[in-house]
Each structure stands twice: as C-alpha cells, then as structure tokens.
Protein backbone atom coordinates (compact mmCIF):
# COMPACT_ATOMS: atom_id res chain seq x y z
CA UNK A 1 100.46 98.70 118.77
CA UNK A 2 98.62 96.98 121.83
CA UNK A 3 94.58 95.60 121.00
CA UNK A 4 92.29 93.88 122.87
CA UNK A 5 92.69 90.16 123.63
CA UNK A 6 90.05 87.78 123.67
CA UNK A 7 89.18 85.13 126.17
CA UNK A 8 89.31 81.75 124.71
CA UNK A 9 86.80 80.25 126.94
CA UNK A 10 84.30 82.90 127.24
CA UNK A 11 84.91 85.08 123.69
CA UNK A 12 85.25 88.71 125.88
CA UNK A 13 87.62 91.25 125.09
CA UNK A 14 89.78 92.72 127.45
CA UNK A 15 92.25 94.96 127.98
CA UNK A 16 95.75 93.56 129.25
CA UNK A 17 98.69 96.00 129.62
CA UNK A 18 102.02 95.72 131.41
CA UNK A 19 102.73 98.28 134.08
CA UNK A 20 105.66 100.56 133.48
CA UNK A 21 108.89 99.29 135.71
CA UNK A 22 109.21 102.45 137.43
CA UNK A 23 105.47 101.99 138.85
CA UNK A 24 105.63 98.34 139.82
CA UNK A 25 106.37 99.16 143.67
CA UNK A 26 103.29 101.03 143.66
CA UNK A 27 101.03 99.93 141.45
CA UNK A 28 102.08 95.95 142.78
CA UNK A 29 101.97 94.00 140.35
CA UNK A 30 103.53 93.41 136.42
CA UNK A 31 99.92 93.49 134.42
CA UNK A 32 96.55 95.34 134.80
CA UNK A 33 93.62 93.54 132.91
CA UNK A 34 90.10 95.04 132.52
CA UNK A 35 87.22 93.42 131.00
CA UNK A 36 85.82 95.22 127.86
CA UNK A 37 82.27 93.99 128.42
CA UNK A 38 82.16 93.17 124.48
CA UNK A 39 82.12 90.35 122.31
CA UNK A 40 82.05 91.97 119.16
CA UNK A 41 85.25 93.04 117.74
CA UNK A 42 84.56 96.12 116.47
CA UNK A 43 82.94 97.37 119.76
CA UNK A 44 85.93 96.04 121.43
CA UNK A 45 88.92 98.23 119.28
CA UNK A 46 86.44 101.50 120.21
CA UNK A 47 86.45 100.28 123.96
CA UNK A 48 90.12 99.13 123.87
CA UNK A 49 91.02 102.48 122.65
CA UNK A 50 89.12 104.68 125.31
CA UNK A 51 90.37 102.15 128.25
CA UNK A 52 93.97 102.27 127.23
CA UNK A 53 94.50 106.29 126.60
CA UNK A 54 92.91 106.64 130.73
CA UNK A 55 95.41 103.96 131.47
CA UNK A 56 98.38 105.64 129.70
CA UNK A 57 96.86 109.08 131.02
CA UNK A 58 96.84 107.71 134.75
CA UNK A 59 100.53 106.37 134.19
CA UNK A 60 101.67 110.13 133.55
C-alpha cells in the first residue's frame, strides 16, 4: 500500500505516485508529487489518503 514520504531535509510529507504507463504521453512525465502541507504523521496518512483516492479518481 502507497503512504506518504517524508522530506529528509525539511520533515514534510508528500505525496509521490507513479503515473500509470498508458497515461505517460499525456500526463508527461513518470511521477506526480504533491506536498501534504504536514509535518505530523498522523495528519499526513489522513491527507495522504484524501490526495491519493482524487489522484486514482482522476486516472479513471
């Protein structure tokens, strides 16, 4: 199951998923990222969760 990786340097969360091979033409590139504006870990997992179902939802 993906979760939310933190930044070494800076101790934020984000979001880093790769992009299906069928969408890589048009999405352009192999990874999305997205900051989860967290440092906490707990807050991150609830924010990881809502960030990834849009992704998965937009990927449809």
């Amino acid at each position: 199951m993906p979760r939310p990786v933190k930044d070494k340097k800076s101790g934020i969360y984000y979001v880093r998923v790769r992009v299906p091979a069928d969408l890589l033409a048009t999405v352009g590139r192999a990874e999305i990222s997205k900051s989860l504006r967290t440092r906490e870990p707990a807050e991150a997992k609830e924010r990881f969760a809502v960030e990834y179902a849009a992704m998965q939802r937009r990927w449809c």
